[in-house]
N, C-alpha and C. Protein backbone atom coordinates (compact mmCIF):
# COMPACT_ATOMS: atom_id res chain seq x y z
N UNK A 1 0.86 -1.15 0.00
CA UNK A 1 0.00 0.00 0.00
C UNK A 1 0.91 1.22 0.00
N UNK A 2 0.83 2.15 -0.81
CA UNK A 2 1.71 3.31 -1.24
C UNK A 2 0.61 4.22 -0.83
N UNK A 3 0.86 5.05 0.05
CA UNK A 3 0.20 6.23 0.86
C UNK A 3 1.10 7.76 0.59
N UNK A 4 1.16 8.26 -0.34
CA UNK A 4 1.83 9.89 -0.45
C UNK A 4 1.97 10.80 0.72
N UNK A 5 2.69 10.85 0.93
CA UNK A 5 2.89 11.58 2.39
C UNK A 5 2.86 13.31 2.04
N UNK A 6 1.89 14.38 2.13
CA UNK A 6 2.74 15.53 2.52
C UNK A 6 2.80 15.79 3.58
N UNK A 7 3.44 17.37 3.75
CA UNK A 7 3.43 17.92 5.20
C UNK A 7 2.25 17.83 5.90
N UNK A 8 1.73 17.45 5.83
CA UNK A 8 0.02 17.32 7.02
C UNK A 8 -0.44 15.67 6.66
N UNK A 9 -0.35 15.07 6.47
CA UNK A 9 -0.26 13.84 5.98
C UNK A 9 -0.45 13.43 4.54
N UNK A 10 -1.65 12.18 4.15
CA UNK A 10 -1.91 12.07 2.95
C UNK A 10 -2.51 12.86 2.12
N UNK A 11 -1.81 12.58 1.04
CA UNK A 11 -2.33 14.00 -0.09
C UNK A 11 -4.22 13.72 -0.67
N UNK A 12 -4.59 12.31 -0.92
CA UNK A 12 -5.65 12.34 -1.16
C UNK A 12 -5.95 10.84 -0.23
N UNK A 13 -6.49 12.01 1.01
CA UNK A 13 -7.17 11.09 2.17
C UNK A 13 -8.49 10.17 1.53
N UNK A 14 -9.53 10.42 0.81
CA UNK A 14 -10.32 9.48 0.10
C UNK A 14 -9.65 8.31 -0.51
N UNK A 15 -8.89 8.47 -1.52
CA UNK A 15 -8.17 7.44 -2.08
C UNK A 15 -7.42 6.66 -1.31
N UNK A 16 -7.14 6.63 -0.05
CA UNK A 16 -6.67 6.38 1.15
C UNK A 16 -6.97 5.47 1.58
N UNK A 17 -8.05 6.20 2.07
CA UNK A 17 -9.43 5.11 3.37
C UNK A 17 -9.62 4.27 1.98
N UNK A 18 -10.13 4.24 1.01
CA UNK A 18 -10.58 3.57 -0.15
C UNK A 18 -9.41 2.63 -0.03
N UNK A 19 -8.31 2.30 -0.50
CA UNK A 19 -7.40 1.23 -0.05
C UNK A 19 -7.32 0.89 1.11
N UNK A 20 -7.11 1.30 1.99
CA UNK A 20 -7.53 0.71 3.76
C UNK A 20 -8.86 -0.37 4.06
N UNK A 21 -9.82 0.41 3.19
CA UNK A 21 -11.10 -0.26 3.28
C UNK A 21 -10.81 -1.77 2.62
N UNK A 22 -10.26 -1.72 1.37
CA UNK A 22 -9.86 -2.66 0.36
C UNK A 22 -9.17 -3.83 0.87
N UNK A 23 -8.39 -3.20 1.68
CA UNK A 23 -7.51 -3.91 2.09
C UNK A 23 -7.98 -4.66 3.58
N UNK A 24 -8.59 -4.63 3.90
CA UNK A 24 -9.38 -4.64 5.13
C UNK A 24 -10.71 -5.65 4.88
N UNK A 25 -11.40 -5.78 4.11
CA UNK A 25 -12.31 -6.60 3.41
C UNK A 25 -11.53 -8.05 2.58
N UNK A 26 -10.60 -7.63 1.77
CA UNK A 26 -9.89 -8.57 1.40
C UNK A 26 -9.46 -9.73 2.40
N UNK A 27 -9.33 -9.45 3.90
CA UNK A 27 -8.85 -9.99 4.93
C UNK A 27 -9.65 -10.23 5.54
N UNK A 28 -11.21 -10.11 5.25
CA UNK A 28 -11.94 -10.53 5.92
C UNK A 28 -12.65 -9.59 6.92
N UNK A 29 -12.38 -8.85 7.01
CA UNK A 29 -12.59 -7.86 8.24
C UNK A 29 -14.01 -6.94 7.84
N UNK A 30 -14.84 -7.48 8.90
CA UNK A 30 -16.28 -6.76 8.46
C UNK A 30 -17.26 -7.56 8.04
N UNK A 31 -16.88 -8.94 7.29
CA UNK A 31 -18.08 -9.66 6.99
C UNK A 31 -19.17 -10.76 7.79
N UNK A 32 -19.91 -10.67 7.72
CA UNK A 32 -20.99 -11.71 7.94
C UNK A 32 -20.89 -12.84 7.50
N UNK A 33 -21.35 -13.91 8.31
CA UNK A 33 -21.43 -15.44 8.11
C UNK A 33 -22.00 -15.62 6.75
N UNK A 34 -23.16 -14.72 6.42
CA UNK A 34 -23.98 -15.08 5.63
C UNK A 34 -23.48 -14.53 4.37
N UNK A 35 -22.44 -13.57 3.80
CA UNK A 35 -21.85 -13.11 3.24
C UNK A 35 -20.72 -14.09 2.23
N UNK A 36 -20.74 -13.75 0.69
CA UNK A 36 -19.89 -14.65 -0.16
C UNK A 36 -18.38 -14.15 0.88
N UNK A 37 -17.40 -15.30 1.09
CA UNK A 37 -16.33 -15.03 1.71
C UNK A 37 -15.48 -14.33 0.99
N UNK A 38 -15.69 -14.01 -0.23
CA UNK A 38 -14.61 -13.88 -1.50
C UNK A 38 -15.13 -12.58 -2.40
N UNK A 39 -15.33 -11.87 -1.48
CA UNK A 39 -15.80 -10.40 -1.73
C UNK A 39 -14.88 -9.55 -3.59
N UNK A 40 -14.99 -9.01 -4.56
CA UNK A 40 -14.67 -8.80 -5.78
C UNK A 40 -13.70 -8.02 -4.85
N UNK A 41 -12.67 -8.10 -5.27
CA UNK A 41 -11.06 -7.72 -4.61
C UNK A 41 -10.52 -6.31 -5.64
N UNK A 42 -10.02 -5.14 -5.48
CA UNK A 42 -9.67 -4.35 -6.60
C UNK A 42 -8.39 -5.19 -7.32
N UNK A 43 -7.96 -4.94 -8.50
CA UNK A 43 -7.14 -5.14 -8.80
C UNK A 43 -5.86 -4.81 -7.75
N UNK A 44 -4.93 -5.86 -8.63
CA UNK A 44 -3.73 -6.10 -7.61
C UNK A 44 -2.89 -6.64 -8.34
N UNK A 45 -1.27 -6.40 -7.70
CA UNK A 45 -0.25 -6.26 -8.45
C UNK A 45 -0.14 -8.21 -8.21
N UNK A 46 0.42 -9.16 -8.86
CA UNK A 46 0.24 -10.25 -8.55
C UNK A 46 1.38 -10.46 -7.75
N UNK A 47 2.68 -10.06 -7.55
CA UNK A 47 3.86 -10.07 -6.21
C UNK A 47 3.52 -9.16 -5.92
N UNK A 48 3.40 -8.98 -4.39
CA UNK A 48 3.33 -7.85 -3.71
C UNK A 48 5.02 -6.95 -3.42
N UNK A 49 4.79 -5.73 -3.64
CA UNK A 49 6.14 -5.27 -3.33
C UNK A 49 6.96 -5.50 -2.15
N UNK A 50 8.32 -5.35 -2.13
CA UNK A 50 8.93 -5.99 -0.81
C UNK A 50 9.19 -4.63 -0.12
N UNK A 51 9.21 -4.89 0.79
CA UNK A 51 9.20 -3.64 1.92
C UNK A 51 10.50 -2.83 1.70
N UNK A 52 10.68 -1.98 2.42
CA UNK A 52 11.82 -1.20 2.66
C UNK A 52 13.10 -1.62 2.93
N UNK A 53 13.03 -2.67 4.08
CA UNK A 53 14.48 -3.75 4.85
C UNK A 53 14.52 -4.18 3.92
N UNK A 54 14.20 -4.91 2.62
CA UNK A 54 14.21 -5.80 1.51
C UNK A 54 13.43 -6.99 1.60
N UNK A 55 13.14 -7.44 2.50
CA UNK A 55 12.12 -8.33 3.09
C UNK A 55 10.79 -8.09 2.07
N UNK A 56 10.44 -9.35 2.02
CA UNK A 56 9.31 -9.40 1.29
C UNK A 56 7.96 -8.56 2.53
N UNK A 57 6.95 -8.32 1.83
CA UNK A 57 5.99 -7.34 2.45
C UNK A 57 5.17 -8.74 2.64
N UNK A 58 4.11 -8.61 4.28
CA UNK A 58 3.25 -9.40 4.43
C UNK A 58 2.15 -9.68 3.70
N UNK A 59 1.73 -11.16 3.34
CA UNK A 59 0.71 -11.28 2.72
C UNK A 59 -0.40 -11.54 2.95
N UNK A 60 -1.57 -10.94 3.11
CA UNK A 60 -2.82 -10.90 3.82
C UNK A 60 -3.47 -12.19 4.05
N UNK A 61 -3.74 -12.25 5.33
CA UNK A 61 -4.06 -13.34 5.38
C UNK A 61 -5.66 -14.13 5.08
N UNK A 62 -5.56 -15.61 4.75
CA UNK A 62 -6.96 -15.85 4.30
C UNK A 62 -8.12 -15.74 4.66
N UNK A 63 -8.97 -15.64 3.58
CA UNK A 63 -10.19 -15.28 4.73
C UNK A 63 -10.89 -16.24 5.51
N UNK A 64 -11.48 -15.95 6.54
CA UNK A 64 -12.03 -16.75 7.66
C UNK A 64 -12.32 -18.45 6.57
N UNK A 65 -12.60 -19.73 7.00
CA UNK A 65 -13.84 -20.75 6.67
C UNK A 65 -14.85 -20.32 6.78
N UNK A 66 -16.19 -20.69 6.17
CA UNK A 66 -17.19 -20.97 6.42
C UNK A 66 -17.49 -21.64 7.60
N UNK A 67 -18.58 -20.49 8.92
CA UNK A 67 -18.83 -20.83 9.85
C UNK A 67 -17.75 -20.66 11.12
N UNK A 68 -16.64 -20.22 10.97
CA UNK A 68 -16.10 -20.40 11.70
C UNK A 68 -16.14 -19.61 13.19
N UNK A 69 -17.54 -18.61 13.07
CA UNK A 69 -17.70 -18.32 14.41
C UNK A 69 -18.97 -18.99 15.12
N UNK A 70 -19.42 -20.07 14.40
CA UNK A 70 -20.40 -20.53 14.95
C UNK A 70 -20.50 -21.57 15.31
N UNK A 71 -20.99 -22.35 16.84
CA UNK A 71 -20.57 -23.20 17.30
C UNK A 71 -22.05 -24.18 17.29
N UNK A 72 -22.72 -23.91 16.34
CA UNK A 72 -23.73 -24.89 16.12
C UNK A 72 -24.78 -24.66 16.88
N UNK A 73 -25.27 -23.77 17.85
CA UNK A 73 -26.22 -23.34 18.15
C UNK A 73 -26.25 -21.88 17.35
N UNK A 74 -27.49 -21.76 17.37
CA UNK A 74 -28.05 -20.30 16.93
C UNK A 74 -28.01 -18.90 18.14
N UNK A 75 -28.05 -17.83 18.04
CA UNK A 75 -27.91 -16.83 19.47
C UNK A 75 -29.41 -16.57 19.70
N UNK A 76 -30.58 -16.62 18.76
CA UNK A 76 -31.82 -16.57 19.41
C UNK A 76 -32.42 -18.05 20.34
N UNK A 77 -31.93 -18.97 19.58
CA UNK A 77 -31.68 -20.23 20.44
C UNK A 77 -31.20 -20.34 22.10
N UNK A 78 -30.05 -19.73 22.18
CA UNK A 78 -29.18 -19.73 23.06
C UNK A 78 -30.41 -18.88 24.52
N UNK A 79 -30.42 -17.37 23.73
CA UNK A 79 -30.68 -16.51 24.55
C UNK A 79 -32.14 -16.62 25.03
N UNK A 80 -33.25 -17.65 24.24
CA UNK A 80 -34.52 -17.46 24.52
C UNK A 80 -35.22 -18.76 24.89
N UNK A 81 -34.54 -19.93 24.83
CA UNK A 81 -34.37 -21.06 25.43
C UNK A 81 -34.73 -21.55 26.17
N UNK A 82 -35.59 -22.66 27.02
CA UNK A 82 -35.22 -23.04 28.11
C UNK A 82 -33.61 -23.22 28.71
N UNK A 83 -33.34 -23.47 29.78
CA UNK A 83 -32.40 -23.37 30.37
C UNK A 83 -32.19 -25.13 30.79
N UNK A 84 -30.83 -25.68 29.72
CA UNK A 84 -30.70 -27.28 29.57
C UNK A 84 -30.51 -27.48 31.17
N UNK A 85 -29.31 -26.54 32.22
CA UNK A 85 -29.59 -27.19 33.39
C UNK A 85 -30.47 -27.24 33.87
N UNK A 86 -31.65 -26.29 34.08
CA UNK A 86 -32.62 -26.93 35.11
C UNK A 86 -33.55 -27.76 34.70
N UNK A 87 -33.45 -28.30 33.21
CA UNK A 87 -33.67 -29.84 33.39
C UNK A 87 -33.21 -31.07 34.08
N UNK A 88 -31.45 -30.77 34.32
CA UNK A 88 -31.08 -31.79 34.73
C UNK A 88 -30.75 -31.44 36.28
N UNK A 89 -30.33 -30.16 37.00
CA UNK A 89 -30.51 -29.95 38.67
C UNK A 89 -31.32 -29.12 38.49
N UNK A 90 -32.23 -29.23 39.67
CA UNK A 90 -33.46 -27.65 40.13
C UNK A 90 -32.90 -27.63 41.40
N UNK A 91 -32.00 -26.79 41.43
CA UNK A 91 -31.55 -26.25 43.62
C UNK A 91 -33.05 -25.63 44.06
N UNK A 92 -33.57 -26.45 45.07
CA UNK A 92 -34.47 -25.85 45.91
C UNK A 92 -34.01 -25.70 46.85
N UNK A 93 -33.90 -24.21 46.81
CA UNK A 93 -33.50 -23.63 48.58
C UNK A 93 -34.04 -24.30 50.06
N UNK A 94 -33.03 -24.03 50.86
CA UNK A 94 -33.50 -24.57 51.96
C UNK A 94 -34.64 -23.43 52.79
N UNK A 95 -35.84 -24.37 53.58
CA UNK A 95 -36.13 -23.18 54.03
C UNK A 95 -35.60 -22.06 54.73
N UNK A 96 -36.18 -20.75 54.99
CA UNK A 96 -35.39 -19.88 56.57
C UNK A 96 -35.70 -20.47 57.39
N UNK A 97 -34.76 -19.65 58.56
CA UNK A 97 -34.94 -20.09 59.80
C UNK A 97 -36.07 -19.41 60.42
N UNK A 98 -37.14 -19.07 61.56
CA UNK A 98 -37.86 -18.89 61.72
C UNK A 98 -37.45 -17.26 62.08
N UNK A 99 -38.25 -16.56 62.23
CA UNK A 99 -38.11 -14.90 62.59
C UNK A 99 -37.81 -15.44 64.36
N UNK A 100 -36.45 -14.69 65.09
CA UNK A 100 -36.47 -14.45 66.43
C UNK A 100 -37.56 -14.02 66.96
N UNK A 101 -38.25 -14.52 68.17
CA UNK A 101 -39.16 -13.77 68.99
C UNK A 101 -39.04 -12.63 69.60
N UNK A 102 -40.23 -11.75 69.25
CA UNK A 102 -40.15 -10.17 69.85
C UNK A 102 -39.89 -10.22 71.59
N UNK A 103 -38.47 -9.99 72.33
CA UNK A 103 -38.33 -9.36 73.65
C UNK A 103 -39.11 -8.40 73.92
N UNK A 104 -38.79 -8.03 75.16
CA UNK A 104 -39.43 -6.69 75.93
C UNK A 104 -38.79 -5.43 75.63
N UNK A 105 -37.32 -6.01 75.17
CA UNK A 105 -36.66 -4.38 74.96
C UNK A 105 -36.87 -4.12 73.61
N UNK A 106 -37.03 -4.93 72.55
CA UNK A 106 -37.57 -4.61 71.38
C UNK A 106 -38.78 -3.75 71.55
N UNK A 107 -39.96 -3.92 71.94
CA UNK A 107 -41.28 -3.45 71.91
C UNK A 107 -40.86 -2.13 72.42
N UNK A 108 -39.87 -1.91 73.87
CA UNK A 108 -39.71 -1.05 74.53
C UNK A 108 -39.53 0.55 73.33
N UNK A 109 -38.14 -0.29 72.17
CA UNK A 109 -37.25 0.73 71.30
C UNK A 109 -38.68 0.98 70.42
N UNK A 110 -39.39 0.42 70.36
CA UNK A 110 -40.29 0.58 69.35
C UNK A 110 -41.40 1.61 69.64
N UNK A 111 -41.85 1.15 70.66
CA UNK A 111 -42.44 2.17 71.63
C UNK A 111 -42.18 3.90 71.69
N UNK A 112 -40.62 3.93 72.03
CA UNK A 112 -39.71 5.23 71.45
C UNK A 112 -39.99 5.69 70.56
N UNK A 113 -39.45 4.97 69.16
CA UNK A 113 -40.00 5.13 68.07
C UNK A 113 -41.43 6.12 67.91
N UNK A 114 -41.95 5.55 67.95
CA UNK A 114 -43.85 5.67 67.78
C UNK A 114 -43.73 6.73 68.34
N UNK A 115 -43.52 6.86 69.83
CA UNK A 115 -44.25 8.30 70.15
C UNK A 115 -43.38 9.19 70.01
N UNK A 116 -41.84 9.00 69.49
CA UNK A 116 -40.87 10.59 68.85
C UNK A 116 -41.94 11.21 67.98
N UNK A 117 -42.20 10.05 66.75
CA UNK A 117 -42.44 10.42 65.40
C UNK A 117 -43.81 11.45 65.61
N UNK A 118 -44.59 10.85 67.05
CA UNK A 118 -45.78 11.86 67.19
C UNK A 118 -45.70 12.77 67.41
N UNK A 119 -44.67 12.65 68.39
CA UNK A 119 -44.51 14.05 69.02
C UNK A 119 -43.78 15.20 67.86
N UNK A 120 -43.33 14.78 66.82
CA UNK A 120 -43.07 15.95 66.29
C UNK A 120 -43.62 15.85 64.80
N UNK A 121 -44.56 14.88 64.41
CA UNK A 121 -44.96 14.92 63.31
C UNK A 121 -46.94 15.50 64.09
N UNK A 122 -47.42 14.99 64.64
CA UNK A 122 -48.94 15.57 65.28
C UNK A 122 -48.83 15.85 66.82
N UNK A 123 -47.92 17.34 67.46
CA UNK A 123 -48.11 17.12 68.70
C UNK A 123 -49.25 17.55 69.38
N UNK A 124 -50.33 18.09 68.74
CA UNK A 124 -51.61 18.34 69.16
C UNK A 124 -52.44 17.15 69.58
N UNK A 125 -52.35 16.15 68.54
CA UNK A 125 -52.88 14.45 69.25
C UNK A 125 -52.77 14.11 70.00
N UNK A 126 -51.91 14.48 71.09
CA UNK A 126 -51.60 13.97 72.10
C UNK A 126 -51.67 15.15 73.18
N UNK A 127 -52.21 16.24 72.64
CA UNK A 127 -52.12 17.56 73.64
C UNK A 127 -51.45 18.45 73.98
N UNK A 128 -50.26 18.18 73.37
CA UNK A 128 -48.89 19.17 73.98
C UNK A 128 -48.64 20.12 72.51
N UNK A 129 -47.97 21.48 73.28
CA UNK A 129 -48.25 22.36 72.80
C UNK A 129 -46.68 22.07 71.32
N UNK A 130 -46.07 22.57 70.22
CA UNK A 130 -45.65 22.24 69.66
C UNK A 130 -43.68 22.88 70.34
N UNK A 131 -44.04 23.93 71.06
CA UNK A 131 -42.61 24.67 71.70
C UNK A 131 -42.36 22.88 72.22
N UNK A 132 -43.62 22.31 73.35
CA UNK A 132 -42.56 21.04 74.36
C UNK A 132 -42.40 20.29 73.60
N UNK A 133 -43.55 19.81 72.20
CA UNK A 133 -43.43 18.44 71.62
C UNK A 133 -42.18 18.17 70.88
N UNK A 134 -41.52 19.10 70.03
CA UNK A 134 -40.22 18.88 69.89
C UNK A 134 -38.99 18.32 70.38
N UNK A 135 -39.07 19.33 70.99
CA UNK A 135 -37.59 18.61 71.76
C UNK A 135 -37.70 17.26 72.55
N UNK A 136 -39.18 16.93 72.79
CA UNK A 136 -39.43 15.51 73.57
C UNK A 136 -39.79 14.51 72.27
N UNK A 137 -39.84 15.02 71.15
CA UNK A 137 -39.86 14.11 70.39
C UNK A 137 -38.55 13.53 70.16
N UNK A 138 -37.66 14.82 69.74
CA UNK A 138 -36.33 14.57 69.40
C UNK A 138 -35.60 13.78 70.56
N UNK A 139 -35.64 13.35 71.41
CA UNK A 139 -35.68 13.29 72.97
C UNK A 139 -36.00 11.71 72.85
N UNK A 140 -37.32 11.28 72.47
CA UNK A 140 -37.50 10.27 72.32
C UNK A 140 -37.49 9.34 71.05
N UNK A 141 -36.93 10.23 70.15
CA UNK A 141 -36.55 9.24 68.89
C UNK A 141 -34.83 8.83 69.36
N UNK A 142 -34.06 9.80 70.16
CA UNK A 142 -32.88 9.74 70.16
C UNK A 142 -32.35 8.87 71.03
N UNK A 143 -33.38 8.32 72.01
CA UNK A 143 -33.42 7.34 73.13
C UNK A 143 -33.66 6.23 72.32
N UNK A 144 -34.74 6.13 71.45
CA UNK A 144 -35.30 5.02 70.54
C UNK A 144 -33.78 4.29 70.06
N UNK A 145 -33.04 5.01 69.56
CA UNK A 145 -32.01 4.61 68.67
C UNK A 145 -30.81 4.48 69.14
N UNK A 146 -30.72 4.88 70.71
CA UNK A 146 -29.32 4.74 71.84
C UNK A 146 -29.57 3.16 71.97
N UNK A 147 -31.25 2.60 72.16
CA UNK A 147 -31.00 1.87 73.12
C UNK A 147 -31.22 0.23 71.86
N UNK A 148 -31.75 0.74 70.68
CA UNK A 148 -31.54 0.27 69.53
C UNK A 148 -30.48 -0.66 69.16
N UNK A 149 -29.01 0.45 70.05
CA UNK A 149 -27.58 0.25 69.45
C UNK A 149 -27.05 -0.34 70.51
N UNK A 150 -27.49 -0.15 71.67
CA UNK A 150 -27.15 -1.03 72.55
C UNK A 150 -27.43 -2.38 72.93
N UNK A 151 -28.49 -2.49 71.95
CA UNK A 151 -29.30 -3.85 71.76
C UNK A 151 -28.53 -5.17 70.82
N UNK A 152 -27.21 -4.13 70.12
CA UNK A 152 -26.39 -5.06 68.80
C UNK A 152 -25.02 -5.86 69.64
N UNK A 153 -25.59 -6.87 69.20
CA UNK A 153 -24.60 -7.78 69.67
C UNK A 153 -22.72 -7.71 69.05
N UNK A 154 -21.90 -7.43 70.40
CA UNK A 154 -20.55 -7.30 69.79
C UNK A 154 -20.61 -8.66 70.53
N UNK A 155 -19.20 -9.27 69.41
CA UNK A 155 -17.78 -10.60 69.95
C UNK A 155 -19.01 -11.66 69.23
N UNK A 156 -18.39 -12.62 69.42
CA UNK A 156 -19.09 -14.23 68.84
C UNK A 156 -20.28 -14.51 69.91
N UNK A 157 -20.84 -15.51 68.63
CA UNK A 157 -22.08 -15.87 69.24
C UNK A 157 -22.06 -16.76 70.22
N UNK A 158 -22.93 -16.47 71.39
CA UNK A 158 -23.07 -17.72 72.71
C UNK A 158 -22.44 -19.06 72.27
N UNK A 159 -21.71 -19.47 72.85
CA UNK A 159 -20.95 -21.01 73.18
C UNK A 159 -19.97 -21.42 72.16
N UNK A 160 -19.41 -19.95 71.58
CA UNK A 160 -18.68 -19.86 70.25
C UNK A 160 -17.07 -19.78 71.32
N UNK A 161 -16.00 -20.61 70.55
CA UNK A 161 -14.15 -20.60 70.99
C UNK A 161 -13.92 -19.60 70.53
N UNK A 162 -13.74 -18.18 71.38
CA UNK A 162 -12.91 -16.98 70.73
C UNK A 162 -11.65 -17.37 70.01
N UNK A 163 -11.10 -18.06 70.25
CA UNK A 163 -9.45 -18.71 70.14
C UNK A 163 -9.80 -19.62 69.08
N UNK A 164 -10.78 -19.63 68.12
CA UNK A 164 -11.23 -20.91 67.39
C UNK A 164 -10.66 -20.32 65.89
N UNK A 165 -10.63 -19.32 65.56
CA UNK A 165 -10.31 -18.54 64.85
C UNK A 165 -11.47 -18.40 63.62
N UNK A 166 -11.62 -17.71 62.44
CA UNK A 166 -12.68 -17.35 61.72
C UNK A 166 -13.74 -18.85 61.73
N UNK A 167 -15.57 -18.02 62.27
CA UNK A 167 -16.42 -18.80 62.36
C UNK A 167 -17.41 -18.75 61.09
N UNK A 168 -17.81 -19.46 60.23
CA UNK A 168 -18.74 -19.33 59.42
C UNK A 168 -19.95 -20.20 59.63
């Protein structure tokens, strides 16, 4: 491929890409399965010129076989399919374990909860004027969530070897 060089590069960039393209199709590059492999080629010198080092210049290589990106399934096949394993395993999960039973200090934090949110979302419902309900809301959402955190279990679980090293 003979490319004219001037000062800013090629002199006629169309005629250019037009051999690039050429050359690029010839090799396969761009076609479809379904496509003749042997695309009408421009004319061509029948030895290719030898490079610069004196070395002969590379010769493009052949184009793909027929099929050769397809592995015998189809991709609407593939993608819309049943699914061949869960014919042959179905993992059925194990059940959960049951929900822990509600304590007293749970209900207690919850309790908190509930009447912060009143006290500063309706403090008339309950009678108090909106100057006290605030700050006793804030007061009692902030208790809600002290005692929340004090409720989280640090270190390993009951009858667990600290010294046992990572438990899963």
């Amino acid at each position: 491929m003979t490319r004219g060089k001037g000062p800013d590069g090629p002199e006629d960039v169309d005629a250019t890409f037009a051999e690039i393209v050429a050359d690029l199709r010839a090799e396969g590059v761009g076609m479809f399965l379904d496509e003749d492999p042997s695309p009408p080629a421009p004319e061509r010198d029948p030895e290719p010129p030898a490079s610069a080092g004196g070395a002969p210049a590379a010769k493009p290589a052949d184009p793909p076989p027929e099929g050769w990106r397809t592995g015998g399934t189809e991709w609407d096949d593939t993608m819309f399919s049943d699914d061949p394993a869960e014919e042959d395993e179905h993992f059925v999960p194990p059940d959960p374990p049951p929900l822990p039973r509600w304590r007293k200090g749970a209900f207690v934090v919850l309790l908190f909860f509930v009447v912060g949110l009143l006290l500063l979302i309706v403090p008339n419902l309950i009678g108090v004027g909106p100057a006290l309900a605030t700050p006793l809301g804030i007061l009692a959402l902030a208790t809600g969530i002290a005692l929340l955190l004090l409720r989280v279990r640090q270190g390993p679980p009951p009858g667990a070897d600290p010294t046992n090293g990572a438990q899963v």
